[in-house]
PDB file of N, CA and C in Angstrom:
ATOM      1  N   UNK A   1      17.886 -45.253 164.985  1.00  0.00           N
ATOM      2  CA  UNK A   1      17.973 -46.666 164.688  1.00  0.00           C
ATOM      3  C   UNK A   1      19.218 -47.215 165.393  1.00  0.00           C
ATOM      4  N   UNK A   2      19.427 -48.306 166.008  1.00  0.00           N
ATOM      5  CA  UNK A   2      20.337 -48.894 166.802  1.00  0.00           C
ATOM      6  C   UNK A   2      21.217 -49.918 165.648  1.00  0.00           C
ATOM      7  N   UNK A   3      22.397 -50.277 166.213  1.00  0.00           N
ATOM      8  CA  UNK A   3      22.950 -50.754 165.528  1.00  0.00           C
ATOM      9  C   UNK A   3      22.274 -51.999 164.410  1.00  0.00           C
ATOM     10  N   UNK A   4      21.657 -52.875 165.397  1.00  0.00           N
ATOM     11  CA  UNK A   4      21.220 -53.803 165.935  1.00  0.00           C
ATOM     12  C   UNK A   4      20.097 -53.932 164.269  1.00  0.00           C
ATOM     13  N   UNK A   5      19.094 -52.442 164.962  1.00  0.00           N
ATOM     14  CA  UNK A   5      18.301 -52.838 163.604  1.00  0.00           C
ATOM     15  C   UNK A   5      18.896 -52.494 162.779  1.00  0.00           C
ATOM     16  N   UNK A   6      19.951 -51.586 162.059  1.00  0.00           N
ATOM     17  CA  UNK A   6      20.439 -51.304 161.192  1.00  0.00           C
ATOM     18  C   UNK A   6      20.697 -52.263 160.523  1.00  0.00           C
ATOM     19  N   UNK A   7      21.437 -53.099 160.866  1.00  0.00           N
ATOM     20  CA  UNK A   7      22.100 -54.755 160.509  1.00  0.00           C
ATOM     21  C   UNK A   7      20.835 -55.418 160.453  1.00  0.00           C
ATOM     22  N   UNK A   8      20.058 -55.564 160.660  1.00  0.00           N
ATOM     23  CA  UNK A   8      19.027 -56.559 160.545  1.00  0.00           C
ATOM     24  C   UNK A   8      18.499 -56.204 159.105  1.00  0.00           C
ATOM     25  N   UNK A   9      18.348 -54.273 158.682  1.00  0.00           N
ATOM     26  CA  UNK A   9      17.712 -53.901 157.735  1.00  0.00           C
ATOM     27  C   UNK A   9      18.694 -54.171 156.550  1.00  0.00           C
ATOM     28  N   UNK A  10      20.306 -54.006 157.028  1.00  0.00           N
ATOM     29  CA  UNK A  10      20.765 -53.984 156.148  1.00  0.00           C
ATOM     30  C   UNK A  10      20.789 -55.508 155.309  1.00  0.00           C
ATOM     31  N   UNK A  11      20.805 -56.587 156.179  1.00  0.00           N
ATOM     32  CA  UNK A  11      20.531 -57.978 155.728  1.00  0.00           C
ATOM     33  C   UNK A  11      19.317 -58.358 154.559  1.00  0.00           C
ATOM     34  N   UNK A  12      18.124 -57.471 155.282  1.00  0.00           N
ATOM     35  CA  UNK A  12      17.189 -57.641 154.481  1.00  0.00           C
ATOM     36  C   UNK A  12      17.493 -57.144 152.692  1.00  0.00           C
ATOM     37  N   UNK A  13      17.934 -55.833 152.829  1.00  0.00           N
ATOM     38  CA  UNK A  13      18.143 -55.537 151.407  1.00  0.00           C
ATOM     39  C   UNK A  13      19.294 -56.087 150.849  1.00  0.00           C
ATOM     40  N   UNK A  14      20.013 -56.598 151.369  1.00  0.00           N
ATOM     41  CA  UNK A  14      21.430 -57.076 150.725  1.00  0.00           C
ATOM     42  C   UNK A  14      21.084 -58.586 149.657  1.00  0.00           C
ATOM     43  N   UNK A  15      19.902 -58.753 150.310  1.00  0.00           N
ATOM     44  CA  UNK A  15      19.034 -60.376 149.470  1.00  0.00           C
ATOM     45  C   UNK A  15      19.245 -59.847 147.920  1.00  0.00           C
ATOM     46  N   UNK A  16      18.474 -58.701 147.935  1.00  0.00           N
ATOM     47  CA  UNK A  16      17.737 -57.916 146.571  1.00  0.00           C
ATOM     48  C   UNK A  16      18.899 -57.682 145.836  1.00  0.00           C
ATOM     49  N   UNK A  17      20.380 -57.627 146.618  1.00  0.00           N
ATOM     50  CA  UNK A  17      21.242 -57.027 145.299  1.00  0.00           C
ATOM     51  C   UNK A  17      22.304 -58.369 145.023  1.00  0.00           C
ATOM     52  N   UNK A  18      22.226 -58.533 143.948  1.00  0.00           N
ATOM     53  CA  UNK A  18      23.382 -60.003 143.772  1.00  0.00           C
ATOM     54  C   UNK A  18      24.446 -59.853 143.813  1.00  0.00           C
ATOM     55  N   UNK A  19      24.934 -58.588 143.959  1.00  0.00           N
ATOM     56  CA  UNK A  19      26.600 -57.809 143.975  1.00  0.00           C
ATOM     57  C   UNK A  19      27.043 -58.691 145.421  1.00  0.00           C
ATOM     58  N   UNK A  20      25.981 -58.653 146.473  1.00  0.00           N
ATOM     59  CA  UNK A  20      26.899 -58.985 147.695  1.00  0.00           C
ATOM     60  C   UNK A  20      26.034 -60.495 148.234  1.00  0.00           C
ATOM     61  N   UNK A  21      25.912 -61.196 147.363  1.00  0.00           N
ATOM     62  CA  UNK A  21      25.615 -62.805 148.151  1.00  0.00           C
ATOM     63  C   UNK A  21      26.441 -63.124 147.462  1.00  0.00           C
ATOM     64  N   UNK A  22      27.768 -63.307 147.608  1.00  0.00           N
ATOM     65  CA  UNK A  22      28.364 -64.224 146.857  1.00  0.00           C
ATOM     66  C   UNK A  22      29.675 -64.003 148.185  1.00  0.00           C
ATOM     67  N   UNK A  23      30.617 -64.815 148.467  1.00  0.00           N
ATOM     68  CA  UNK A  23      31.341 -64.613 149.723  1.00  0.00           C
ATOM     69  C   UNK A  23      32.639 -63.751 148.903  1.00  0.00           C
ATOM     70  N   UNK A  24      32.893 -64.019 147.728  1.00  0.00           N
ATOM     71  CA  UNK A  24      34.241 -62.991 146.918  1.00  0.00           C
ATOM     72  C   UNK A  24      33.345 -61.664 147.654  1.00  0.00           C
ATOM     73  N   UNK A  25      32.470 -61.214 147.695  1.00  0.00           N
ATOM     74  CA  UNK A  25      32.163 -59.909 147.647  1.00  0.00           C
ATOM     75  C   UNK A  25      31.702 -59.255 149.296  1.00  0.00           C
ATOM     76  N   UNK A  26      32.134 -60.528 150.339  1.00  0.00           N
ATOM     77  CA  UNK A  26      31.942 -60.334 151.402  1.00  0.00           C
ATOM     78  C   UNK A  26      32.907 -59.208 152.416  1.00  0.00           C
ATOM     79  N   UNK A  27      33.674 -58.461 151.657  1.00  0.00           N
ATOM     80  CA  UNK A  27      35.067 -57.722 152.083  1.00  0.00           C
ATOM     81  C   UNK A  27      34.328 -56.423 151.606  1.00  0.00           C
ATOM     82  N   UNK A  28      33.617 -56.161 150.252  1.00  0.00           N
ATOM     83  CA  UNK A  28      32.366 -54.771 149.815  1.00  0.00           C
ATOM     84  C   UNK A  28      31.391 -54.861 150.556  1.00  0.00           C
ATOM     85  N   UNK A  29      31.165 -55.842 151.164  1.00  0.00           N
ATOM     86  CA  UNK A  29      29.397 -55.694 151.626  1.00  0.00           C
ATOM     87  C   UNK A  29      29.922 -54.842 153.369  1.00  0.00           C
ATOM     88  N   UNK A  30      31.049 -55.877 154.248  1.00  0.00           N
ATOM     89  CA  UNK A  30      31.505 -54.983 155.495  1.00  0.00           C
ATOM     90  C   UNK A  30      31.501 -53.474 155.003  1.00  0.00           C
ATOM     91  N   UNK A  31      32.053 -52.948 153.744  1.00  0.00           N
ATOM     92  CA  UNK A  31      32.411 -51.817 153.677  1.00  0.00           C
ATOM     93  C   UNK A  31      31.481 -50.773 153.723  1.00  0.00           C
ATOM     94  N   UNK A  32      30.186 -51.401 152.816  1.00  0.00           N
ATOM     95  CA  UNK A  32      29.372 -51.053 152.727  1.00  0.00           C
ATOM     96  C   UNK A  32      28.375 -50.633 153.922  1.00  0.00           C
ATOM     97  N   UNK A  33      28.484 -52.003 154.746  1.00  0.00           N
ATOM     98  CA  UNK A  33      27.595 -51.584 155.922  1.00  0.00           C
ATOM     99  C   UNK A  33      28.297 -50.769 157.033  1.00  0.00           C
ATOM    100  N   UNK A  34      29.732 -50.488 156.462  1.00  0.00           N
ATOM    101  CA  UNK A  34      30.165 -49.429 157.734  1.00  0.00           C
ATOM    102  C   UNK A  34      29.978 -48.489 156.995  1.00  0.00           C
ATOM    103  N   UNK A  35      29.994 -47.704 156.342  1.00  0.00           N
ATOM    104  CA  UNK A  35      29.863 -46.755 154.986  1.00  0.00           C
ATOM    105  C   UNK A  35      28.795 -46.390 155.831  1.00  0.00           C
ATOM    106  N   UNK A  36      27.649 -46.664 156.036  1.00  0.00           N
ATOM    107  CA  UNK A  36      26.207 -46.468 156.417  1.00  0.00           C
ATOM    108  C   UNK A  36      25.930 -46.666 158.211  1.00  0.00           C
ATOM    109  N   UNK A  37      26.864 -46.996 158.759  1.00  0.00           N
ATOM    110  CA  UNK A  37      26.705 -46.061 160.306  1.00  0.00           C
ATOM    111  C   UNK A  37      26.555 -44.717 160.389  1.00  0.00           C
ATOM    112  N   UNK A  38      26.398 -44.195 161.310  1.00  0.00           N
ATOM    113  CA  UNK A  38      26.364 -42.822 161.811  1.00  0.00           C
ATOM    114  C   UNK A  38      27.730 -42.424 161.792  1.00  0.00           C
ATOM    115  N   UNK A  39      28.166 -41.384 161.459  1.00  0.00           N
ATOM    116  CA  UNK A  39      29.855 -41.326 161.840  1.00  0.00           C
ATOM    117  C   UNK A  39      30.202 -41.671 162.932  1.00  0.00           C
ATOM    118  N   UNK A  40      29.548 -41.182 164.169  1.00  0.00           N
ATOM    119  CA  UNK A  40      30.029 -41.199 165.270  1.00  0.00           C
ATOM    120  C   UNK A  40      29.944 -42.525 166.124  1.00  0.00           C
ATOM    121  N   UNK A  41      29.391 -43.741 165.496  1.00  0.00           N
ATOM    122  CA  UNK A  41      29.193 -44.945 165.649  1.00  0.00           C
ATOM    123  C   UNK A  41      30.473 -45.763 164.426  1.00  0.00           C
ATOM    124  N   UNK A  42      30.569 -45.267 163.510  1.00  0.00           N
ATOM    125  CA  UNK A  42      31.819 -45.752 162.241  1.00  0.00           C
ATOM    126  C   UNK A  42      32.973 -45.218 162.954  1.00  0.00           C
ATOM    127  N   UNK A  43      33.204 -43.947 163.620  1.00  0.00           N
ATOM    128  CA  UNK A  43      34.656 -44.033 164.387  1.00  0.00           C
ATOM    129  C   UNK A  43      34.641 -44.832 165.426  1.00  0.00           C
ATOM    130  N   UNK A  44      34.059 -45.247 166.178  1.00  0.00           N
ATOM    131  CA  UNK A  44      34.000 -46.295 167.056  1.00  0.00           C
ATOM    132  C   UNK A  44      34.461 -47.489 166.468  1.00  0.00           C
ATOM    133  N   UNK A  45      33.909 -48.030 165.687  1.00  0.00           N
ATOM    134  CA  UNK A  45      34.652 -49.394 164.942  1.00  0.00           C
ATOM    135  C   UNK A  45      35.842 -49.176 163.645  1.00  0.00           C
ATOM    136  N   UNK A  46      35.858 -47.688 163.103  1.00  0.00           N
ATOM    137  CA  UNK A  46      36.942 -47.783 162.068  1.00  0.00           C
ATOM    138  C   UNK A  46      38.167 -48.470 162.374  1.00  0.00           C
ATOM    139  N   UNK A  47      38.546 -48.522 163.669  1.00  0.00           N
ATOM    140  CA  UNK A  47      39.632 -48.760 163.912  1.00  0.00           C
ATOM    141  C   UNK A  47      39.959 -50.604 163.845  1.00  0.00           C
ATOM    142  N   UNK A  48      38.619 -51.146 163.652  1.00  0.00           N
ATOM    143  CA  UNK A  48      38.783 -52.770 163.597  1.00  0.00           C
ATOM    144  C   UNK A  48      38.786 -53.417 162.848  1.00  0.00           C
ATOM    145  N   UNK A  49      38.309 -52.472 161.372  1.00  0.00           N
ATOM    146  CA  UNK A  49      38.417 -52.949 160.347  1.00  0.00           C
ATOM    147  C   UNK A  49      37.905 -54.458 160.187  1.00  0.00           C
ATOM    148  N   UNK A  50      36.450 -54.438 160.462  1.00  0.00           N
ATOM    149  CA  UNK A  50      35.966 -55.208 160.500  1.00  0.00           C
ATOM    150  C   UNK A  50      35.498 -55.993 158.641  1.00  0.00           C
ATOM    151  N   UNK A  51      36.002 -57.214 158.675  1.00  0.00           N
ATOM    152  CA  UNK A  51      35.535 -57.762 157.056  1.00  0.00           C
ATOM    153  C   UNK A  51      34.982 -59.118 156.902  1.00  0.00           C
ATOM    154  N   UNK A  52      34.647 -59.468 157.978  1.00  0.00           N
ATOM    155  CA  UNK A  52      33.924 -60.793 157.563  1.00  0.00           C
ATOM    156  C   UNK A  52      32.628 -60.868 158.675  1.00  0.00           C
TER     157      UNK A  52
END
């Protein structure tokens, strides 16, 4: 799976959980969707600490 769809899938299910539509919770949801890269695709971006 490419990044690309990953993020697309991960969008889709993120609807279903009310923990992360709310923007307070937009700093867990980045975490979340790096949490769920491949490692070797999450060391590539750990370093940017990406949150919004």
């Amino acid at each position: 799976m490419t990044v690309s769809e990953y993020a697309t899938k991960f969008e889709d299910l993120c609807r279903f959980s009310p923990h992360y539509n709310t923007m307070e919770t937009e700093e867990d949801k980045c975490v979340k969707f790096e949490n769920g890269l491949r490692p070797d695709i999450k060391q590539l971006i750990g370093f940017s600490e990406i949150r919004n």
